[in-house]
N, C-alpha and C. Protein backbone atom coordinates (compact mmCIF):
# COMPACT_ATOMS: atom_id res chain seq x y z
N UNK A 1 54.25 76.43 205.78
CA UNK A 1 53.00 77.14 205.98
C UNK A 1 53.12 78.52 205.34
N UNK A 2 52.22 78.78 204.39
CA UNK A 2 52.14 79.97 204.11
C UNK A 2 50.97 80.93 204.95
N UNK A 3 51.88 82.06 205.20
CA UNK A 3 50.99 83.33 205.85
C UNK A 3 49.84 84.03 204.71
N UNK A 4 48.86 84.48 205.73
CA UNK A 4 48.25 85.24 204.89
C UNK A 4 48.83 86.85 203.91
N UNK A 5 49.13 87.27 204.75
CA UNK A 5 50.07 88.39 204.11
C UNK A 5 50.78 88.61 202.79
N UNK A 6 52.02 86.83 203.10
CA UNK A 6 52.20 86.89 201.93
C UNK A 6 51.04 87.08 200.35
N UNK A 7 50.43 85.70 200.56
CA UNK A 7 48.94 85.93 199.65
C UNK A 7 48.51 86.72 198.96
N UNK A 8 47.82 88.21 200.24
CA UNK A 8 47.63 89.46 200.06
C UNK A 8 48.21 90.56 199.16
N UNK A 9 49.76 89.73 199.34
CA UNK A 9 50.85 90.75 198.25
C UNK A 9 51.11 89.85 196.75
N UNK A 10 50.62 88.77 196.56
CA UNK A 10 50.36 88.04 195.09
C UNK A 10 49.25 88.85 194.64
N UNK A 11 49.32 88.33 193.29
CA UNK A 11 48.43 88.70 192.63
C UNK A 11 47.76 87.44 192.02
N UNK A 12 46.54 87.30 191.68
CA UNK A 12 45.70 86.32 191.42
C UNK A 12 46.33 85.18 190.66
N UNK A 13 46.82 85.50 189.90
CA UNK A 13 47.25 84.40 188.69
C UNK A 13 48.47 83.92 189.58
N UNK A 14 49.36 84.72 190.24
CA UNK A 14 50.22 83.91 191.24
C UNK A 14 49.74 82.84 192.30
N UNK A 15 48.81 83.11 193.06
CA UNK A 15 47.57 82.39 193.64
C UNK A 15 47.59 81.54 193.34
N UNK A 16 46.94 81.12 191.84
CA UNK A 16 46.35 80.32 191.53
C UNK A 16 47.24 79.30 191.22
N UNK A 17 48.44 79.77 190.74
CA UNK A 17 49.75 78.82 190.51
C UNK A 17 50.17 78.19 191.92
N UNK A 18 50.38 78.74 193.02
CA UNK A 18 50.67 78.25 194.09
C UNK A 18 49.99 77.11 194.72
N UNK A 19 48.54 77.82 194.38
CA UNK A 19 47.62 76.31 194.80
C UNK A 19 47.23 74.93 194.28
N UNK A 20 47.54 75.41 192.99
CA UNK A 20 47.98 73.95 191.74
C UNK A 20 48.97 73.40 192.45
N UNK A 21 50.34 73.98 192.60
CA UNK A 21 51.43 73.32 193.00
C UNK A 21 51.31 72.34 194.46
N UNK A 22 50.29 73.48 195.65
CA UNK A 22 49.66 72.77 196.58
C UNK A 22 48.89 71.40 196.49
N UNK A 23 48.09 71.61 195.69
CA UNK A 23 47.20 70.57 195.55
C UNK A 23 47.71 69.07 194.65
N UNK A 24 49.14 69.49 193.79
CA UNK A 24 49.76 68.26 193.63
C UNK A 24 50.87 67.70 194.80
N UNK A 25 51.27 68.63 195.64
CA UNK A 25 51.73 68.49 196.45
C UNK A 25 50.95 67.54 197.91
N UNK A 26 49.74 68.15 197.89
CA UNK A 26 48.49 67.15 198.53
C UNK A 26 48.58 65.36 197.99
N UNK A 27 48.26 65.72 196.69
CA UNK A 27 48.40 64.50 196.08
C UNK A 27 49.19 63.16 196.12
N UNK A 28 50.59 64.09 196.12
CA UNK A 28 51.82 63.38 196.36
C UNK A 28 51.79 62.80 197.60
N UNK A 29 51.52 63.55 198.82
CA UNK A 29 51.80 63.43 200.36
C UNK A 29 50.46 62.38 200.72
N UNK A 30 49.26 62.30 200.34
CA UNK A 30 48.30 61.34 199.97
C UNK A 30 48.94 60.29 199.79
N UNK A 31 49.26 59.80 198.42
CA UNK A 31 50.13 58.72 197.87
C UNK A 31 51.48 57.95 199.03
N UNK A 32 52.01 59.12 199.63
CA UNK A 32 52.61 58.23 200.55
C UNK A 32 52.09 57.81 201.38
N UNK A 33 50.97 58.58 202.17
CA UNK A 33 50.74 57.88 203.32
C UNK A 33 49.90 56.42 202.94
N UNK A 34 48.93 56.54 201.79
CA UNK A 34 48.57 55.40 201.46
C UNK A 34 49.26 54.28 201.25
N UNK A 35 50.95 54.13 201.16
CA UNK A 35 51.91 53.41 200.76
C UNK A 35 52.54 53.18 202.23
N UNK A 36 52.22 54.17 203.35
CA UNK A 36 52.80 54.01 204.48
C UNK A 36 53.96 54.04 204.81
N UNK A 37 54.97 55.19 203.85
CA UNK A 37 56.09 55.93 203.77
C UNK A 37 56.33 57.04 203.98
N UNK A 38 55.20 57.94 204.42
CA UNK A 38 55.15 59.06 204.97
C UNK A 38 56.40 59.59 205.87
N UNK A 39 57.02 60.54 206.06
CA UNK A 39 58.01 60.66 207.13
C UNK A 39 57.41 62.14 207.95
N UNK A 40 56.68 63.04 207.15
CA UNK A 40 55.93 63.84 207.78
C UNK A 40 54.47 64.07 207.72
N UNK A 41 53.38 63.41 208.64
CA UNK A 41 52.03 63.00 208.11
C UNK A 41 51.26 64.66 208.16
N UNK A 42 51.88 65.10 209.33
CA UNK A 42 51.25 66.58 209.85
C UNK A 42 51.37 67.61 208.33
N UNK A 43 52.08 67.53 207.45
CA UNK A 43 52.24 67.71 206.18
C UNK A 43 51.01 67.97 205.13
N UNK A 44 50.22 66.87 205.51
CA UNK A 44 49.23 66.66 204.92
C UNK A 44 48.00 67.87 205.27
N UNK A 45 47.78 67.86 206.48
CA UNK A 45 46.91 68.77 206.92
C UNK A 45 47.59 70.14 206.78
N UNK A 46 48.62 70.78 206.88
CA UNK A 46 49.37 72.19 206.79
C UNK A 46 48.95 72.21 205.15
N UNK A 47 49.31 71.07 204.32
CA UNK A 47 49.15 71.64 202.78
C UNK A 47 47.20 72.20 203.06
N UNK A 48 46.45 71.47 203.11
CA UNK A 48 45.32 71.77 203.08
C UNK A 48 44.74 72.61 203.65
N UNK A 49 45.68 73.01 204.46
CA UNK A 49 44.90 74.58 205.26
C UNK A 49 45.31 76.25 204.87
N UNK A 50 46.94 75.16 203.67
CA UNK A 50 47.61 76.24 202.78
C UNK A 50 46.63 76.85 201.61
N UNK A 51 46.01 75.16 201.06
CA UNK A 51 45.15 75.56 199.68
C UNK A 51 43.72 76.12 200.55
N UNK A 52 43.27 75.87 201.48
CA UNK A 52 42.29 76.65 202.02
C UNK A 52 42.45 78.36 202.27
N UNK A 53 44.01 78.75 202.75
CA UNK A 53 43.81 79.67 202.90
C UNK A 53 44.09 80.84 201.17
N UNK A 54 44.73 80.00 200.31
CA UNK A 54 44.92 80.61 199.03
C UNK A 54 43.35 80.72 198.37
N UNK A 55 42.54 79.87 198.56
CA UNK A 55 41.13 79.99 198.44
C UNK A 55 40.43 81.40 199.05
N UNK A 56 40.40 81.71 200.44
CA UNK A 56 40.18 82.56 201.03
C UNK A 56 40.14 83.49 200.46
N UNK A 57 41.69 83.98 200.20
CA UNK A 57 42.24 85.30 199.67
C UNK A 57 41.62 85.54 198.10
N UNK A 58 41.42 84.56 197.33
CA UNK A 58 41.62 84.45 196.36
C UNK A 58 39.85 85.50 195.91
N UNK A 59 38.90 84.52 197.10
CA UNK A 59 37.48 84.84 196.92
C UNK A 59 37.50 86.45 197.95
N UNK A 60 38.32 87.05 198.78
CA UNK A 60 38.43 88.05 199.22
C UNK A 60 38.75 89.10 198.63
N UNK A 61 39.72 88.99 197.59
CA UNK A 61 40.42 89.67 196.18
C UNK A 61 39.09 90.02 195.06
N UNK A 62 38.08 88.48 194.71
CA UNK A 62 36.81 88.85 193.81
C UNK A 62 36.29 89.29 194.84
N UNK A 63 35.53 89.43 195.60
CA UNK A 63 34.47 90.50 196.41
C UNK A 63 34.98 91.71 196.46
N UNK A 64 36.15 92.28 197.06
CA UNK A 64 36.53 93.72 196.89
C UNK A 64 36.97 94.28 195.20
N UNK A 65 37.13 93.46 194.63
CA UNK A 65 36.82 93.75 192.95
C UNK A 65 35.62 94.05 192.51
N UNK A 66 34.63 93.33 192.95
CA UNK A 66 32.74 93.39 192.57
C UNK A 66 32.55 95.04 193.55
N UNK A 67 32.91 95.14 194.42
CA UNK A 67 32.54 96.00 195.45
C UNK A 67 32.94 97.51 194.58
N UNK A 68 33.97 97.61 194.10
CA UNK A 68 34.75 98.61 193.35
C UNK A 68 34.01 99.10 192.47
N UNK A 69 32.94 97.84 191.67
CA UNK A 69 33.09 98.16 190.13
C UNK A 69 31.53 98.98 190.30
């Protein structure tokens, strides 16, 4: 599980790499359970609340950018 904090202290293009990696990571953990080899299912939902919260930050980062300019 990633914290928000951490996030906060990336910078965008780091972000955005993390949540690629998330979202094949989703993919992967998908694929097992569909195969019914899963060994951690709760996995599945922690990745997606990971790429939800890199989303968050990501659209919290553009609004206080627009706000600035």
């Amino acid at each position: 599980m990633i914290k928000a904090n951490e996030l906060r202290n990336m910078t965008q293009a780091e972000i955005v790499l993390k949540m690629s990696a998330l979202k094949k990571e989703l993919y992967q953990l998908r694929t097992e359970a569909e195969s019914g080899r899963i060994e951690k299912p709760h996995r599945i939902r922690e990745t997606r609340r990971d790429i939800a919260r890199c989303e968050t930050i990501l659209r919290e980062q553009k609004n206080a950018e627009s706000r600035k300019a």
